[in-house]
PDB file of N, CA and C in Angstrom:
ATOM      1  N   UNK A   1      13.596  27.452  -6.727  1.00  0.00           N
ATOM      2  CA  UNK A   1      13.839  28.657  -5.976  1.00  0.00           C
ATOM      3  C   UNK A   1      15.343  28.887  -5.883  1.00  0.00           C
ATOM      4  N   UNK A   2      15.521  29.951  -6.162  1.00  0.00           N
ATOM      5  CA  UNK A   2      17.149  30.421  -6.156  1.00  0.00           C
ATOM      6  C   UNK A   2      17.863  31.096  -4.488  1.00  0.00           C
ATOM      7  N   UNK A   3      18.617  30.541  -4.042  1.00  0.00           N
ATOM      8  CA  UNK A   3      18.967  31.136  -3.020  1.00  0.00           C
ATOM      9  C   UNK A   3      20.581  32.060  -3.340  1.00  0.00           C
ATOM     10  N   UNK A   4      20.214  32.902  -2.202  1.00  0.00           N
ATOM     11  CA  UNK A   4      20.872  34.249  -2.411  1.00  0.00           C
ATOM     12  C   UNK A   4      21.944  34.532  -0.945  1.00  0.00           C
ATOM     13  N   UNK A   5      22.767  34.123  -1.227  1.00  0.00           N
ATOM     14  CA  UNK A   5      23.919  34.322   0.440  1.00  0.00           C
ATOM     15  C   UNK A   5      24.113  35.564   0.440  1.00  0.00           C
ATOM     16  N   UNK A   6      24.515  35.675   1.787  1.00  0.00           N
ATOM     17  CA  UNK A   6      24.791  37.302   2.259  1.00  0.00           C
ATOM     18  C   UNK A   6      25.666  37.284   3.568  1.00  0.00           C
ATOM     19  N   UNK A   7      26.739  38.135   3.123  1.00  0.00           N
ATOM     20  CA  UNK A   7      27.600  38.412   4.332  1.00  0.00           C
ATOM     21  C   UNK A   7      26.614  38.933   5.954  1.00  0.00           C
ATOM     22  N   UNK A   8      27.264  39.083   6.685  1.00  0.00           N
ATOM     23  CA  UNK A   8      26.421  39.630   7.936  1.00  0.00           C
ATOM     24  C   UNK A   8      26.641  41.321   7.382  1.00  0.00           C
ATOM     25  N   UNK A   9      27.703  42.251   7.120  1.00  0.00           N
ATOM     26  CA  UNK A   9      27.530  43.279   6.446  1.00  0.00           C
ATOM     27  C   UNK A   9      26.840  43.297   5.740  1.00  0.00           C
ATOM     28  N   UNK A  10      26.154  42.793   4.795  1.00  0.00           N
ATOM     29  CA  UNK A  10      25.709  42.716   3.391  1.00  0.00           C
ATOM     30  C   UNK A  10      23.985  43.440   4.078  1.00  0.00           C
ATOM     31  N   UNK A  11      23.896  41.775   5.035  1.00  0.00           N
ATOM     32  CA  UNK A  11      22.387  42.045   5.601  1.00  0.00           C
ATOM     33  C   UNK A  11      22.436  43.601   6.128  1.00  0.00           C
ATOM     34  N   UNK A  12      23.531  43.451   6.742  1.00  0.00           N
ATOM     35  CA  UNK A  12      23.840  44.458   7.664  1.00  0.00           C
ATOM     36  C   UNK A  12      22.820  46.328   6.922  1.00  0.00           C
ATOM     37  N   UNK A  13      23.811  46.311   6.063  1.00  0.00           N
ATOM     38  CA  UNK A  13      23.969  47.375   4.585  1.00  0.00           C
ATOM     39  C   UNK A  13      22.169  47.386   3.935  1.00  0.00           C
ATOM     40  N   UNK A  14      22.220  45.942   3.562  1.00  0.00           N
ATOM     41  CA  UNK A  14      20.698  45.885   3.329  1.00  0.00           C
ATOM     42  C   UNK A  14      19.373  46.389   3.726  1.00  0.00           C
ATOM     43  N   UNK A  15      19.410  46.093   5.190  1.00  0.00           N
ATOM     44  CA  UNK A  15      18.425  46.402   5.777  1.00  0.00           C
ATOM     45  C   UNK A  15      18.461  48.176   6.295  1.00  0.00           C
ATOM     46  N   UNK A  16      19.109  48.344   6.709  1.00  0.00           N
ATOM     47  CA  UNK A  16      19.582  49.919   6.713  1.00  0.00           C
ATOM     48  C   UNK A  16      19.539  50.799   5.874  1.00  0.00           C
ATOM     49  N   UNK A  17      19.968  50.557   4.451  1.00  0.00           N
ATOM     50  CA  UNK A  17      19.487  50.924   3.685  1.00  0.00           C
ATOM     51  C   UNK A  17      17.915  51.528   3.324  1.00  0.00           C
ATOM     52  N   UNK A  18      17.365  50.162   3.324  1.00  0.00           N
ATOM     53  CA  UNK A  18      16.136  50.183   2.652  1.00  0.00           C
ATOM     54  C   UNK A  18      14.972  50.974   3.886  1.00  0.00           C
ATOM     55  N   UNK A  19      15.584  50.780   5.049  1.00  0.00           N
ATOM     56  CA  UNK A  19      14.434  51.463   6.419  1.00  0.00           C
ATOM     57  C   UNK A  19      14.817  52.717   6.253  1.00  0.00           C
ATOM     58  N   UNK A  20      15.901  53.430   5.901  1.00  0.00           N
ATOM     59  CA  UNK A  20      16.617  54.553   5.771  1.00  0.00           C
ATOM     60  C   UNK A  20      14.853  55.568   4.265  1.00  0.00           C
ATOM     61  N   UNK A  21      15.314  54.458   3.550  1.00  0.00           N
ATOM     62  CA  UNK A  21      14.483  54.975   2.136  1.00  0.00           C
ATOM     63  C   UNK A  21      12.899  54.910   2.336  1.00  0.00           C
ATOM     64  N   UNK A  22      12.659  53.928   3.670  1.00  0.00           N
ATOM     65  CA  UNK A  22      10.977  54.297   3.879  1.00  0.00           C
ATOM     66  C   UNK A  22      10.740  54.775   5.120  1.00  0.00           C
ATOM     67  N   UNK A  23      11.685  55.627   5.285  1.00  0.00           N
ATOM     68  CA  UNK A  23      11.130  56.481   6.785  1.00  0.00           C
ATOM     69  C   UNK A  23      12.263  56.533   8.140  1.00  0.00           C
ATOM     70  N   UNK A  24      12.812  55.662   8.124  1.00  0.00           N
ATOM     71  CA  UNK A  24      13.585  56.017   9.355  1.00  0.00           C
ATOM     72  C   UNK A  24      14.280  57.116   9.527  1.00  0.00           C
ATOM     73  N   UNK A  25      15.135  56.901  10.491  1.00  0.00           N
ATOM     74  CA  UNK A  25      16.053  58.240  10.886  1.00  0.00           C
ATOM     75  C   UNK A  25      16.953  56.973  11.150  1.00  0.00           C
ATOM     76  N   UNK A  26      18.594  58.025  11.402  1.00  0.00           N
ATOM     77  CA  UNK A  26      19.543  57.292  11.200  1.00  0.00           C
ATOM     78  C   UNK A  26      19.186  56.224  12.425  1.00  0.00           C
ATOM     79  N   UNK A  27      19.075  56.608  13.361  1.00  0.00           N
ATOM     80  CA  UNK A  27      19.374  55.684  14.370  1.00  0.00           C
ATOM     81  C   UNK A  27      18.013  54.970  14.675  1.00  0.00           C
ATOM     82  N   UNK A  28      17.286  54.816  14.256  1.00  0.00           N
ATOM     83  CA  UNK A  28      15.874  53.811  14.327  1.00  0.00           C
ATOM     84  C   UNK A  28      16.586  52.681  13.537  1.00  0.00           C
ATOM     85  N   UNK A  29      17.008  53.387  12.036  1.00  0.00           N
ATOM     86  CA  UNK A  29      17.133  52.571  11.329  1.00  0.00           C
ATOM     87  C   UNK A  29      18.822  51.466  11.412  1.00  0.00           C
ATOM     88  N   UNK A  30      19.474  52.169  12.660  1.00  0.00           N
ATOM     89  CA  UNK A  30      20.937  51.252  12.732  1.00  0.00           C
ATOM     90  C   UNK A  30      20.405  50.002  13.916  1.00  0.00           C
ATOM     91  N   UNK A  31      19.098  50.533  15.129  1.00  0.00           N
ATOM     92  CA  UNK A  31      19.184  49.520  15.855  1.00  0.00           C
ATOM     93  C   UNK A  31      18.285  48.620  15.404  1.00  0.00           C
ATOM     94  N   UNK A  32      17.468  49.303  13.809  1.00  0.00           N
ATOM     95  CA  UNK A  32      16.508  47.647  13.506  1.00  0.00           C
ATOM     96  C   UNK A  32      17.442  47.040  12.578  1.00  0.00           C
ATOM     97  N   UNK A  33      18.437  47.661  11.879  1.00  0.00           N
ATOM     98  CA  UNK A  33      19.316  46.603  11.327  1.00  0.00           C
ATOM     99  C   UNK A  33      20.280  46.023  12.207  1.00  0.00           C
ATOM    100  N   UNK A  34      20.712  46.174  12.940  1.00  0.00           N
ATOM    101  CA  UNK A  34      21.649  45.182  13.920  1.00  0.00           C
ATOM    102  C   UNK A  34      20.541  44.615  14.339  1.00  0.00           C
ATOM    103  N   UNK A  35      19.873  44.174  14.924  1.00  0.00           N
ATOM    104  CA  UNK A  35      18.742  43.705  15.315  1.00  0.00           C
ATOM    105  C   UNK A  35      18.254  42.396  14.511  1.00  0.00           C
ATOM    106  N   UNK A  36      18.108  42.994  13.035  1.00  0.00           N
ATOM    107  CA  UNK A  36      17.311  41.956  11.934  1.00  0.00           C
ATOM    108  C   UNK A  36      18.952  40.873  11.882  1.00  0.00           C
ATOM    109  N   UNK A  37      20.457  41.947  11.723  1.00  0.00           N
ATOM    110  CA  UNK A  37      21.435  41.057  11.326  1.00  0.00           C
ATOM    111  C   UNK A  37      21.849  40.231  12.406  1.00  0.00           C
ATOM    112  N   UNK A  38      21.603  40.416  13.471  1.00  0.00           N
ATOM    113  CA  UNK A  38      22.105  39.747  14.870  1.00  0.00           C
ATOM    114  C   UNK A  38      20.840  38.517  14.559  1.00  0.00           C
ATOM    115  N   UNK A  39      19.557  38.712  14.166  1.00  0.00           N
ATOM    116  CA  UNK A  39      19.064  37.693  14.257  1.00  0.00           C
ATOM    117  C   UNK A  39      19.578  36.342  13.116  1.00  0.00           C
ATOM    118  N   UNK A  40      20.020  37.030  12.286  1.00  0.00           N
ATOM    119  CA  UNK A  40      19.921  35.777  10.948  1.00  0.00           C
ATOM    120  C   UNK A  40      21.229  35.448  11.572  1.00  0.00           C
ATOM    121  N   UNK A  41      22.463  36.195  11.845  1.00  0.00           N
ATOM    122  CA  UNK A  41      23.757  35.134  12.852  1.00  0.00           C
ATOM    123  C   UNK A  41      23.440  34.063  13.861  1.00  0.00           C
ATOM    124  N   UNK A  42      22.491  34.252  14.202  1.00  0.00           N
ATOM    125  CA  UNK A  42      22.187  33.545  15.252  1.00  0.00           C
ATOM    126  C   UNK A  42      20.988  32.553  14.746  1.00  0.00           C
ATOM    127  N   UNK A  43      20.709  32.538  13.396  1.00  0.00           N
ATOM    128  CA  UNK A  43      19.519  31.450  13.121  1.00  0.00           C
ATOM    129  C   UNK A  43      18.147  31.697  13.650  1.00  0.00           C
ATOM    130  N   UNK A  44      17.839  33.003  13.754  1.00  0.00           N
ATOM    131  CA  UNK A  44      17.320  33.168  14.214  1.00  0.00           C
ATOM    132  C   UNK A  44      16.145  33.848  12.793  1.00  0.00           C
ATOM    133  N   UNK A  45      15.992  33.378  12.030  1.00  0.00           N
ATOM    134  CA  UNK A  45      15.101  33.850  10.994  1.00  0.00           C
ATOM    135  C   UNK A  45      14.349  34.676  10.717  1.00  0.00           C
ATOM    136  N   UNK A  46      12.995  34.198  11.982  1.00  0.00           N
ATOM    137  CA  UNK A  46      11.836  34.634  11.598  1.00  0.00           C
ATOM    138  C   UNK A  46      11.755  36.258  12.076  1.00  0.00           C
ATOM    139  N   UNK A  47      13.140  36.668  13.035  1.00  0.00           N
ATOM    140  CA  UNK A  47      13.434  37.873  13.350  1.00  0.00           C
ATOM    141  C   UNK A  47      14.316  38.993  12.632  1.00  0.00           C
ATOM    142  N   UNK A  48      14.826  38.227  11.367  1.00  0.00           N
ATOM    143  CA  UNK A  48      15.861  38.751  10.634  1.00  0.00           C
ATOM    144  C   UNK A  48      15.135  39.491   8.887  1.00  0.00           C
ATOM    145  N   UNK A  49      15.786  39.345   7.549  1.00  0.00           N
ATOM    146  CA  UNK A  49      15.057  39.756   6.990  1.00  0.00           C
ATOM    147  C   UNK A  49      13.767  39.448   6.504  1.00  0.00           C
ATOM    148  N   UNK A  50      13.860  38.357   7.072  1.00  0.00           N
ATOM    149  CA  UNK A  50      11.818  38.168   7.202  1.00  0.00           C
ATOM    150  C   UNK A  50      11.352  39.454   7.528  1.00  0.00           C
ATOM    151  N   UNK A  51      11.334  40.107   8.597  1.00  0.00           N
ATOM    152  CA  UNK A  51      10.703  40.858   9.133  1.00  0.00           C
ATOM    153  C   UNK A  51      10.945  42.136   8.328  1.00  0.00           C
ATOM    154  N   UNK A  52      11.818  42.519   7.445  1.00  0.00           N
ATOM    155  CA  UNK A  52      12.001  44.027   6.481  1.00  0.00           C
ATOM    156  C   UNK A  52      10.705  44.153   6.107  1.00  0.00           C
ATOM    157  N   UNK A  53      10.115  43.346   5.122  1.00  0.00           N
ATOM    158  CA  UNK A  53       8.786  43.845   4.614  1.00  0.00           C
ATOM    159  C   UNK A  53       7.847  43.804   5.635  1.00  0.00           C
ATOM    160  N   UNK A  54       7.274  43.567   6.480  1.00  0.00           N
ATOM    161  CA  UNK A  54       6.708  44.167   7.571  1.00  0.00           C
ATOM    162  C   UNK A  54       6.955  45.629   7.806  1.00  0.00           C
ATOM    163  N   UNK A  55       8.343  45.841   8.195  1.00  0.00           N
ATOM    164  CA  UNK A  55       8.855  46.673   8.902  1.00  0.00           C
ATOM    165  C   UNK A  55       8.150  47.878   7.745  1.00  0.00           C
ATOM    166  N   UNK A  56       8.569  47.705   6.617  1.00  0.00           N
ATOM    167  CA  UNK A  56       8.658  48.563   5.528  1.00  0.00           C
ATOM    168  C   UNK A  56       6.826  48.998   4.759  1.00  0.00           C
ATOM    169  N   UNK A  57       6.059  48.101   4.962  1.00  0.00           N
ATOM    170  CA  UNK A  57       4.844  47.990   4.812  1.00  0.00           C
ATOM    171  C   UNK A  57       4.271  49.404   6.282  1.00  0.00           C
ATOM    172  N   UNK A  58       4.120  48.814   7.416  1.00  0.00           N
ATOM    173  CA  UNK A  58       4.327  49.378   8.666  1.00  0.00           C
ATOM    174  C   UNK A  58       4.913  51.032   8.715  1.00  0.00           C
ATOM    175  N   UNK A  59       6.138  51.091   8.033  1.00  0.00           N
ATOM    176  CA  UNK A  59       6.462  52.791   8.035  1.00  0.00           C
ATOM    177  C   UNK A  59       5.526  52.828   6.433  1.00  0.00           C
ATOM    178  N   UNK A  60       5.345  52.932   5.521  1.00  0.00           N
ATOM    179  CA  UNK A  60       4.847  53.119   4.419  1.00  0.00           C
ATOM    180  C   UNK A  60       3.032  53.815   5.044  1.00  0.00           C
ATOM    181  N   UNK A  61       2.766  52.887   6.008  1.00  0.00           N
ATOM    182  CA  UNK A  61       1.236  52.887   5.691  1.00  0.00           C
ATOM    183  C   UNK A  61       1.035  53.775   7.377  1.00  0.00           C
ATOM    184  N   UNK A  62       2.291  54.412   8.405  1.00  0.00           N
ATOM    185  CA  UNK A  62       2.177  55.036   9.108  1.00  0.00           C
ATOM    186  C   UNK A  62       1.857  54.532  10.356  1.00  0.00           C
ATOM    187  N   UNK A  63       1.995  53.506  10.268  1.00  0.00           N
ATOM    188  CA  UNK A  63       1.664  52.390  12.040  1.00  0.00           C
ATOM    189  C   UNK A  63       2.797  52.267  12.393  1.00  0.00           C
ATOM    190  N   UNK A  64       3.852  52.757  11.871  1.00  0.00           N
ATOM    191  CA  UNK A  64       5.128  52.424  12.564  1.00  0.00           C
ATOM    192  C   UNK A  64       5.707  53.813  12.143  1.00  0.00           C
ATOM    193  N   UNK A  65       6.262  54.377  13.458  1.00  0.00           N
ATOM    194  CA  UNK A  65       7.033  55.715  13.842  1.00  0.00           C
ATOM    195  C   UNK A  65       8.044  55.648  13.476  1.00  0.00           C
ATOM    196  N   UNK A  66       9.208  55.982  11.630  1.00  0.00           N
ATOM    197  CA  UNK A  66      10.272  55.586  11.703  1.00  0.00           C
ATOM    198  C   UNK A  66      11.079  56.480  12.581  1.00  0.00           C
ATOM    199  N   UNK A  67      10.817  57.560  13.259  1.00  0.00           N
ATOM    200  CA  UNK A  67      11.101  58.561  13.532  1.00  0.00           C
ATOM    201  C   UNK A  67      10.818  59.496  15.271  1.00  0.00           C
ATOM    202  N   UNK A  68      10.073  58.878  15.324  1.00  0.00           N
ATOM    203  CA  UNK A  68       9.947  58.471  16.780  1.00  0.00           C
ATOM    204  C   UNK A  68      10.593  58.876  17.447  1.00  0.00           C
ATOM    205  N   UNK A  69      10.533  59.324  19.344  1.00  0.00           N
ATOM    206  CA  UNK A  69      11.499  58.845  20.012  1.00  0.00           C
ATOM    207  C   UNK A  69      10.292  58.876  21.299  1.00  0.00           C
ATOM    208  N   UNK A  70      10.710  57.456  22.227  1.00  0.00           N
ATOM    209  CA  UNK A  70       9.907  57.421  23.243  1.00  0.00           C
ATOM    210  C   UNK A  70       9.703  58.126  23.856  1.00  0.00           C
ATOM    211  N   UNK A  71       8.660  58.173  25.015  1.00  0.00           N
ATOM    212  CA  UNK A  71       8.658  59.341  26.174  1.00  0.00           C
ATOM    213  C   UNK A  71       9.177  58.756  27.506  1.00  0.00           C
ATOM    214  N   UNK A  72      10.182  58.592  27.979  1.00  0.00           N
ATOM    215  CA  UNK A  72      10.523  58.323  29.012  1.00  0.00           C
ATOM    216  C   UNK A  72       9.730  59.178  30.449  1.00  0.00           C
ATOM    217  N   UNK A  73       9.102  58.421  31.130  1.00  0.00           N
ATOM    218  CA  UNK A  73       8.859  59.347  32.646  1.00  0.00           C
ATOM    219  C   UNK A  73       9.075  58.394  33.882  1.00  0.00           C
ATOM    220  N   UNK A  74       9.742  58.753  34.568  1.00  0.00           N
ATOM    221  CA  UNK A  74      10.377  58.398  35.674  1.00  0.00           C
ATOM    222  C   UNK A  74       9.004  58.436  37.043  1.00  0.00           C
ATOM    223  N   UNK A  75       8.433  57.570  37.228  1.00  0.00           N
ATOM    224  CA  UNK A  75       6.875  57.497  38.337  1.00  0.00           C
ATOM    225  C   UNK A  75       7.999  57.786  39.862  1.00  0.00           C
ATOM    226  N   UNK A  76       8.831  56.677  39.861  1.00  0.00           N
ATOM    227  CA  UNK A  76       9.611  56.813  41.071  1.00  0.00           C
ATOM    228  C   UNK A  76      10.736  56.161  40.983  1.00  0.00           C
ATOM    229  N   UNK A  77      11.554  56.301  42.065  1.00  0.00           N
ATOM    230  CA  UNK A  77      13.001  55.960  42.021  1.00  0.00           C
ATOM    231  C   UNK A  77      13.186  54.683  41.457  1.00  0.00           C
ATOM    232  N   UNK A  78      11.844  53.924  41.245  1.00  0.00           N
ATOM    233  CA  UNK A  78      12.238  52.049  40.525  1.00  0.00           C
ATOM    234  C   UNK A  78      11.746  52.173  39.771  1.00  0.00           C
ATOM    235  N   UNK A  79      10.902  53.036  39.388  1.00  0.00           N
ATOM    236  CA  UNK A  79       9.686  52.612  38.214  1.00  0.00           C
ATOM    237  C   UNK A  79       9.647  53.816  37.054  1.00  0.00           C
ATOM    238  N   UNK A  80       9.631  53.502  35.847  1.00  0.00           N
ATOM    239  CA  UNK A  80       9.356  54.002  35.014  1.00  0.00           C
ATOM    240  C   UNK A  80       8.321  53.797  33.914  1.00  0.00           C
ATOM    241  N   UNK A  81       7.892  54.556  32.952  1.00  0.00           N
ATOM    242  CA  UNK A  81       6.864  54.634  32.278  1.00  0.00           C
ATOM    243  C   UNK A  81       7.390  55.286  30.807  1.00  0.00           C
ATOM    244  N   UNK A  82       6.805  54.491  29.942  1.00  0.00           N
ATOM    245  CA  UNK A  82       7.756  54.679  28.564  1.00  0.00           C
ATOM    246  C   UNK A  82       6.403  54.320  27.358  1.00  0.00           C
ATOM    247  N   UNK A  83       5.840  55.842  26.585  1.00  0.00           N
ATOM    248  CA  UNK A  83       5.338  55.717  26.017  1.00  0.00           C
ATOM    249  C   UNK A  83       6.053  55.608  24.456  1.00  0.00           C
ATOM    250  N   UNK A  84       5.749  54.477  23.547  1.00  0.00           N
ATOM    251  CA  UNK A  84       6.807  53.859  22.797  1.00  0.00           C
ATOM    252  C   UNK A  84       6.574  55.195  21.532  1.00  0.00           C
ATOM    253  N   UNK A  85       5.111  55.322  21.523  1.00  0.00           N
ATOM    254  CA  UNK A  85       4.761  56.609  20.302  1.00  0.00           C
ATOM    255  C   UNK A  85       4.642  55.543  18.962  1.00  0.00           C
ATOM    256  N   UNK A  86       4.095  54.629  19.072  1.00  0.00           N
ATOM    257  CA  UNK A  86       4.267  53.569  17.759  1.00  0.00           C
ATOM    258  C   UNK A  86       5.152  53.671  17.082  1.00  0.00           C
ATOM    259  N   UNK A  87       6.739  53.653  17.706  1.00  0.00           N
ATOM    260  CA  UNK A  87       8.178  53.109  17.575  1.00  0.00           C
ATOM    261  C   UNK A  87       7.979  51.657  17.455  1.00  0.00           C
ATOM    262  N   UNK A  88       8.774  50.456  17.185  1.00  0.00           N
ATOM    263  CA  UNK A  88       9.216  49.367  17.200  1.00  0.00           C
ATOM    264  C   UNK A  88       9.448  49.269  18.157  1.00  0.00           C
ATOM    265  N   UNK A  89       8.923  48.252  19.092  1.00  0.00           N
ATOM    266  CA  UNK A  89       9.440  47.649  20.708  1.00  0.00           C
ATOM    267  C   UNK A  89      11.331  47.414  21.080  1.00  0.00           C
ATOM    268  N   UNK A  90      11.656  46.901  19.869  1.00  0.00           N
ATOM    269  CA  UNK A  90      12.982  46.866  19.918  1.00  0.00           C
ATOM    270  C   UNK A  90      13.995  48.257  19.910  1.00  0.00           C
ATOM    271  N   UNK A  91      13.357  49.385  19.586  1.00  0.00           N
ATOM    272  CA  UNK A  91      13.733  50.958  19.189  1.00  0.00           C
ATOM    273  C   UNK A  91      13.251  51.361  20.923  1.00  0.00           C
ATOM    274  N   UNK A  92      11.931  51.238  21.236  1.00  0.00           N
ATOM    275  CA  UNK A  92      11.526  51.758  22.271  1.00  0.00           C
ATOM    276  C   UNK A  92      12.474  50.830  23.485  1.00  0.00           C
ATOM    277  N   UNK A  93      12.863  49.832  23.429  1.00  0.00           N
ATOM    278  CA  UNK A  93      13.781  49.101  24.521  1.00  0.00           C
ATOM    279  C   UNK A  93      14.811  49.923  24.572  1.00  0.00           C
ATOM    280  N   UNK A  94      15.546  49.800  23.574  1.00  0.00           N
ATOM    281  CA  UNK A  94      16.932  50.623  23.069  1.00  0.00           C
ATOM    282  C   UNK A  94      17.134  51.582  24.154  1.00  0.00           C
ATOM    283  N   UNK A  95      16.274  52.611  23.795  1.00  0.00           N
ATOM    284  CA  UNK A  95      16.095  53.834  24.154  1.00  0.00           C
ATOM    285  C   UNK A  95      15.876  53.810  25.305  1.00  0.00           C
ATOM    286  N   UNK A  96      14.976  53.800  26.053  1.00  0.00           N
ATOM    287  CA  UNK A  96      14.498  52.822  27.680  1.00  0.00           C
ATOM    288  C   UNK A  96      15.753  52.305  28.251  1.00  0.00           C
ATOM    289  N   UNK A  97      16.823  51.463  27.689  1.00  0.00           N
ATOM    290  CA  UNK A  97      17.134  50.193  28.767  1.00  0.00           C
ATOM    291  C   UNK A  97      18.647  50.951  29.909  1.00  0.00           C
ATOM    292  N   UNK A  98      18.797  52.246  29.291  1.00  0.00           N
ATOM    293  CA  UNK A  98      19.621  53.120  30.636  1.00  0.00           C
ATOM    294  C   UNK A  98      18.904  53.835  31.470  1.00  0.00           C
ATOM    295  N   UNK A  99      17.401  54.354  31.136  1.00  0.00           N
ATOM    296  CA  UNK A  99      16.667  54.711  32.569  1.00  0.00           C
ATOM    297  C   UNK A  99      16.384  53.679  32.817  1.00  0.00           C
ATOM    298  N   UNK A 100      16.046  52.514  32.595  1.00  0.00           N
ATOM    299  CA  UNK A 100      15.385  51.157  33.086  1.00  0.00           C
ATOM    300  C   UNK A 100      16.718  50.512  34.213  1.00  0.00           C
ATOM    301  N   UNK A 101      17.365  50.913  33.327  1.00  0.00           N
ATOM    302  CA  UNK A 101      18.613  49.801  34.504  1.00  0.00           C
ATOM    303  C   UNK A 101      19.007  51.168  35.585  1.00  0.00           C
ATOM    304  N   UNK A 102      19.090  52.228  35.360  1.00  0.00           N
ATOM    305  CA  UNK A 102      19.441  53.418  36.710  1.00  0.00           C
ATOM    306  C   UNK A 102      17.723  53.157  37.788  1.00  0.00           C
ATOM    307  N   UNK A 103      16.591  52.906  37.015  1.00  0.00           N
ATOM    308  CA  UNK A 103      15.408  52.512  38.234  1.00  0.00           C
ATOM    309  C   UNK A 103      16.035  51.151  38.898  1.00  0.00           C
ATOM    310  N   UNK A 104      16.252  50.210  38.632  1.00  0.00           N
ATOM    311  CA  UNK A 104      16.665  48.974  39.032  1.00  0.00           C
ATOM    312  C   UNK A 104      17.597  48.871  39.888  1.00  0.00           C
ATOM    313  N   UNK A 105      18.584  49.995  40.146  1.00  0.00           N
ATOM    314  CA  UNK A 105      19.758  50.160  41.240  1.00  0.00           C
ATOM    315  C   UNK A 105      19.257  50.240  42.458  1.00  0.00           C
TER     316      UNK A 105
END
């Protein structure tokens, strides 16, 4: 088996790329590549480009929203409600985690 190094840009470039070419929109596709590249810096593998072909299978076959954007609704001054729209949990956090932290004040 041949192994293949890669800068953290490289991954970076990589993965962005290729979510870009099966469906995303710019910004789905910048917070699942920081995401996949933050994981392989950190050794963190099984979260990094492991997960592209998933990701890419997933927008291909329409179970995954590259395009998306959650529904934020505010229940009450602490609580909120965030329908993700079959976004990526990590896309639907994203998006979420400034009404989430203004309920939490």
């Amino acid at each position: 088996m041949n192994t293949v190094s890669l800068t953290l840009d490289e991954i970076n470039n990589l993965a962005k790329k290729t979510l870009l070419a099966n469906g995303c929109d710019e910004d789905t596709a910048s917070i699942l590549s920081e995401l996949i590249t933050n994981a392989e810096r950190d050794g963190s593998l099984s979260h990094g480009l492991f997960r592209l072909p998933a990701y890419v299978s997933g927008l291909k076959s329409g179970k995954i929203n590259g395009k998306g954007k959650p529904e934020i609704k505010k229940i009450s001054p602490s609580v909120i409600k965030v329908a993700g729209n079959n976004c990526l949990a990590p896309v639907v956090l994203n998006k979420s985690l400034p009404e989430l932290s203004k309920a939490a004040k």
